[in-house]
Protein backbone atom coordinates (compact mmCIF):
# COMPACT_ATOMS: atom_id res chain seq x y z
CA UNK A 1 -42.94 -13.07 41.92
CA UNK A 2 -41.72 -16.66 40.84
CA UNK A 3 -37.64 -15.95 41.05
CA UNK A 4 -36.46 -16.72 44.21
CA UNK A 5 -32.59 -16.72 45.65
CA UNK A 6 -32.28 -19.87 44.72
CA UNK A 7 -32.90 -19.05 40.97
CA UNK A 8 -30.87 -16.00 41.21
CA UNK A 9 -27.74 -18.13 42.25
CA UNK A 10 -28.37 -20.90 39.91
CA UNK A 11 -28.05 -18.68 37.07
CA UNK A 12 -25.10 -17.06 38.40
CA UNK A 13 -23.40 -20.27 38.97
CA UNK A 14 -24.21 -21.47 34.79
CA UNK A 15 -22.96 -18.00 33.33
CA UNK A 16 -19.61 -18.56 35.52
CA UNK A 17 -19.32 -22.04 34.34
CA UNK A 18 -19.82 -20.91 30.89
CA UNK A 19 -17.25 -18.38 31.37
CA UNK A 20 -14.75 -21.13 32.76
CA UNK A 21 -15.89 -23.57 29.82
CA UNK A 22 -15.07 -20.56 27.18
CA UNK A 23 -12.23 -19.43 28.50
CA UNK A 24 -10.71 -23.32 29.02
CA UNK A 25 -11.69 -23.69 25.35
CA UNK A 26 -9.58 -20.82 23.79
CA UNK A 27 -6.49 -22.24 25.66
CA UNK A 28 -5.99 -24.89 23.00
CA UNK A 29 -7.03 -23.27 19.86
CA UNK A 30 -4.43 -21.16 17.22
CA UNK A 31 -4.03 -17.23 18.18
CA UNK A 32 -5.76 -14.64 15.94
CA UNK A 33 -3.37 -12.67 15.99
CA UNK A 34 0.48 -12.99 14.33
CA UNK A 35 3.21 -12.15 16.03
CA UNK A 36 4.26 -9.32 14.01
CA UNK A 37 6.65 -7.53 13.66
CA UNK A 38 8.99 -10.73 14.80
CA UNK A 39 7.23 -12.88 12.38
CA UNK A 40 6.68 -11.22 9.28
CA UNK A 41 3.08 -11.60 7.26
CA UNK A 42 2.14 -13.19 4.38
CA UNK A 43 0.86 -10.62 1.94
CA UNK A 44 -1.46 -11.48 -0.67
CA UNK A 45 -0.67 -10.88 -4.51
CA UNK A 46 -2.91 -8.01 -4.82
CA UNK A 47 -1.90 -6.45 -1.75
CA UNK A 48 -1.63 -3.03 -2.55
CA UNK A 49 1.73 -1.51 -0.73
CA UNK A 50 3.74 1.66 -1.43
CA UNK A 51 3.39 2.43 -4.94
CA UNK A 52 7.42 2.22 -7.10
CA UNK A 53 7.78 4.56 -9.92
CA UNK A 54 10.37 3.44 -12.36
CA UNK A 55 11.59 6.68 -14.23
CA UNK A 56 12.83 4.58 -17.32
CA UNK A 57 9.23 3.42 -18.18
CA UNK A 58 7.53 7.03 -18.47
CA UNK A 59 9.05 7.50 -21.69
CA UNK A 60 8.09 4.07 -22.87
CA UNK A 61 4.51 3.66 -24.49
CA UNK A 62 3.72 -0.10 -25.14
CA UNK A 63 1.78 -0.62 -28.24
CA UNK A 64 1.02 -4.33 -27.12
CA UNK A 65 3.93 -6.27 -28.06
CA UNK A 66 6.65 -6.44 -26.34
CA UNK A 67 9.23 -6.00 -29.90
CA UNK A 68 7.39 -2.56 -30.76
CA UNK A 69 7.42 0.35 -28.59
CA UNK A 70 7.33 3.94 -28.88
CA UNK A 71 10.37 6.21 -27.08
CA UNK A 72 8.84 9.19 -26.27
CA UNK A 73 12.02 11.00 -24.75
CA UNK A 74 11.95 13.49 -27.57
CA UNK A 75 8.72 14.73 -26.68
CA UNK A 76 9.29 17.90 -24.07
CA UNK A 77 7.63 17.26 -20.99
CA UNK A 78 6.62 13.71 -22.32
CA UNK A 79 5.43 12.66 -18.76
CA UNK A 80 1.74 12.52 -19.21
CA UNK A 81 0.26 12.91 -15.76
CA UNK A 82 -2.25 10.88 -15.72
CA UNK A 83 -1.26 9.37 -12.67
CA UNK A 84 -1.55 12.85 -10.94
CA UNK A 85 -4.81 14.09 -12.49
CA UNK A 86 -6.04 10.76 -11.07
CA UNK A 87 -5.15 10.25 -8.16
CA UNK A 88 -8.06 11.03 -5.66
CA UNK A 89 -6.17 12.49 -2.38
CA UNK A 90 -3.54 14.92 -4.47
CA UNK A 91 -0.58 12.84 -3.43
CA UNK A 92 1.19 12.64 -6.55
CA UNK A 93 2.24 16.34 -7.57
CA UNK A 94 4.59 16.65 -11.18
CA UNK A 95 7.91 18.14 -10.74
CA UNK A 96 11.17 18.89 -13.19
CA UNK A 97 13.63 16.00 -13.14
CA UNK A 98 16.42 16.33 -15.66
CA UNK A 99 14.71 18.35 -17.88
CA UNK A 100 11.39 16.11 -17.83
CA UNK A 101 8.43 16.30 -15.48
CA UNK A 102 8.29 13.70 -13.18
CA UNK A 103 5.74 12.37 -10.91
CA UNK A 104 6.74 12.91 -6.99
CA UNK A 105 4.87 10.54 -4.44
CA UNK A 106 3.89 12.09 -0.70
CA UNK A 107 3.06 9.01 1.36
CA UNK A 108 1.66 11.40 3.91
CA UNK A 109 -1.46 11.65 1.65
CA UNK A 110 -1.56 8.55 -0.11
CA UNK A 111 -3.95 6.24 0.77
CA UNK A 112 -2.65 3.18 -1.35
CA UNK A 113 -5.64 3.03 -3.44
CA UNK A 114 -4.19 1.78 -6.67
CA UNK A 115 -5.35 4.53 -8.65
CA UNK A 116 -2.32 5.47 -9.80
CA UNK A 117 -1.17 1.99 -10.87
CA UNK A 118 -4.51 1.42 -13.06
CA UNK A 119 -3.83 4.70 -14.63
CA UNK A 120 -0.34 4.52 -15.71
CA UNK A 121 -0.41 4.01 -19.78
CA UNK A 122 3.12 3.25 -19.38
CA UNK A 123 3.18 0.91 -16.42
CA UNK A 124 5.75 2.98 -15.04
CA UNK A 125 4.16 2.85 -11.17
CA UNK A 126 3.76 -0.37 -9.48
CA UNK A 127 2.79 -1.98 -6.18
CA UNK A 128 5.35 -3.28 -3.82
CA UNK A 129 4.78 -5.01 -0.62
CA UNK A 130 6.52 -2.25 1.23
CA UNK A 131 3.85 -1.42 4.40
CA UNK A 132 6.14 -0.17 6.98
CA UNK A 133 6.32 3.47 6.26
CA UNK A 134 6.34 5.06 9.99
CA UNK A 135 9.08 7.94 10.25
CA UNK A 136 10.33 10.21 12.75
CA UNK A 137 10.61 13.14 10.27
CA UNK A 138 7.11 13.02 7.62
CA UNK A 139 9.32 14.98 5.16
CA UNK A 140 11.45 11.32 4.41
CA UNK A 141 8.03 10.58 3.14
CA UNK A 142 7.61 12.73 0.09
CA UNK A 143 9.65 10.53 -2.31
CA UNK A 144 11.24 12.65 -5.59
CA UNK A 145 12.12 10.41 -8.66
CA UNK A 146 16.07 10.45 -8.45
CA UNK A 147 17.08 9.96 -12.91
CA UNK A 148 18.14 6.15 -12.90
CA UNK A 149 19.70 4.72 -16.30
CA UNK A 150 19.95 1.30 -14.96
CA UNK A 151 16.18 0.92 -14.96
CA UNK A 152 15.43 0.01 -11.60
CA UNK A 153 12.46 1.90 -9.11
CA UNK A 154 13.52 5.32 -8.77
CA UNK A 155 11.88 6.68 -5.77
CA UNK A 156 14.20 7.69 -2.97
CA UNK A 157 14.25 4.87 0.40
């Protein structure tokens, strides 16, 4: 039939030595992986993490310059919820926050799409290069805007 034992072994012995070359070879080169979570990662700029809602921007509507903005805290309900009619999973759900409808995040549904960023007249939600969101208790996860004067993110850590 033209193979013989002798054939048979021979090709044994090259795929074992190729093995054995391979294997030799990847002793010496870098790691794919990162050592994470010792080492943290470097995240790109458009890495999209846990999106930050700052409550003082809602009421805020940016006409283009920074010197001339409209202060729409007179308006009732003046949140616009845009970023809830958009938002493709249902993650972002409107509730009553000192008298004005706020948008509440539930990182159990979200699936950090930036949709919600892009649609935010007000640039009011952000990314963040928070990615570590695992909990015991999924509840921690549904973030309510907590009224901040100071201006800072509002969601609750």
């Amino acid at each position: 039939m033209g193979n013989s034992v002798g054939d048979i072994k021979m090709g044994h012995i090259q795929a074992v030595a190729a093995i054995i070359k391979r294997t030799v070879s990847h002793i010496f080169t870098k790691p794919a992986t990162s050592k994470y979570p010792f080492e943290k990662p470097s995240l790109s700029e458009n890495f999209r993490g846990q999106p930050q809602y700052n409550i003082s921007y809602c009421n805020i509507i940016s006409l283009g310059n920074p010197d001339f903005s409209f202060d729409v805290k007179s308006i009732v309900g003046s949140a616009c919820q845009v970023c809830a009619r958009d938002c493709p999973v249902g993650a972002i759900t409107i509730v009553e926050v000192d008298g004005k409808r706020r948008p509440q995040f539930d990182f159990n549904k979200c699936i950090f799409c930036n949709q919600c960023v892009e649609s935010c007249p007000r640039k009011a939600i952000v990314n963040s290069d928070v990615f570590e969101l695992a909990v015991i208790d999924k509840k921690t996860l549904i973030r309510k805007p907590k009224p901040n004067s100071r201006g800072e993110n509002s969601n609750d850590t």
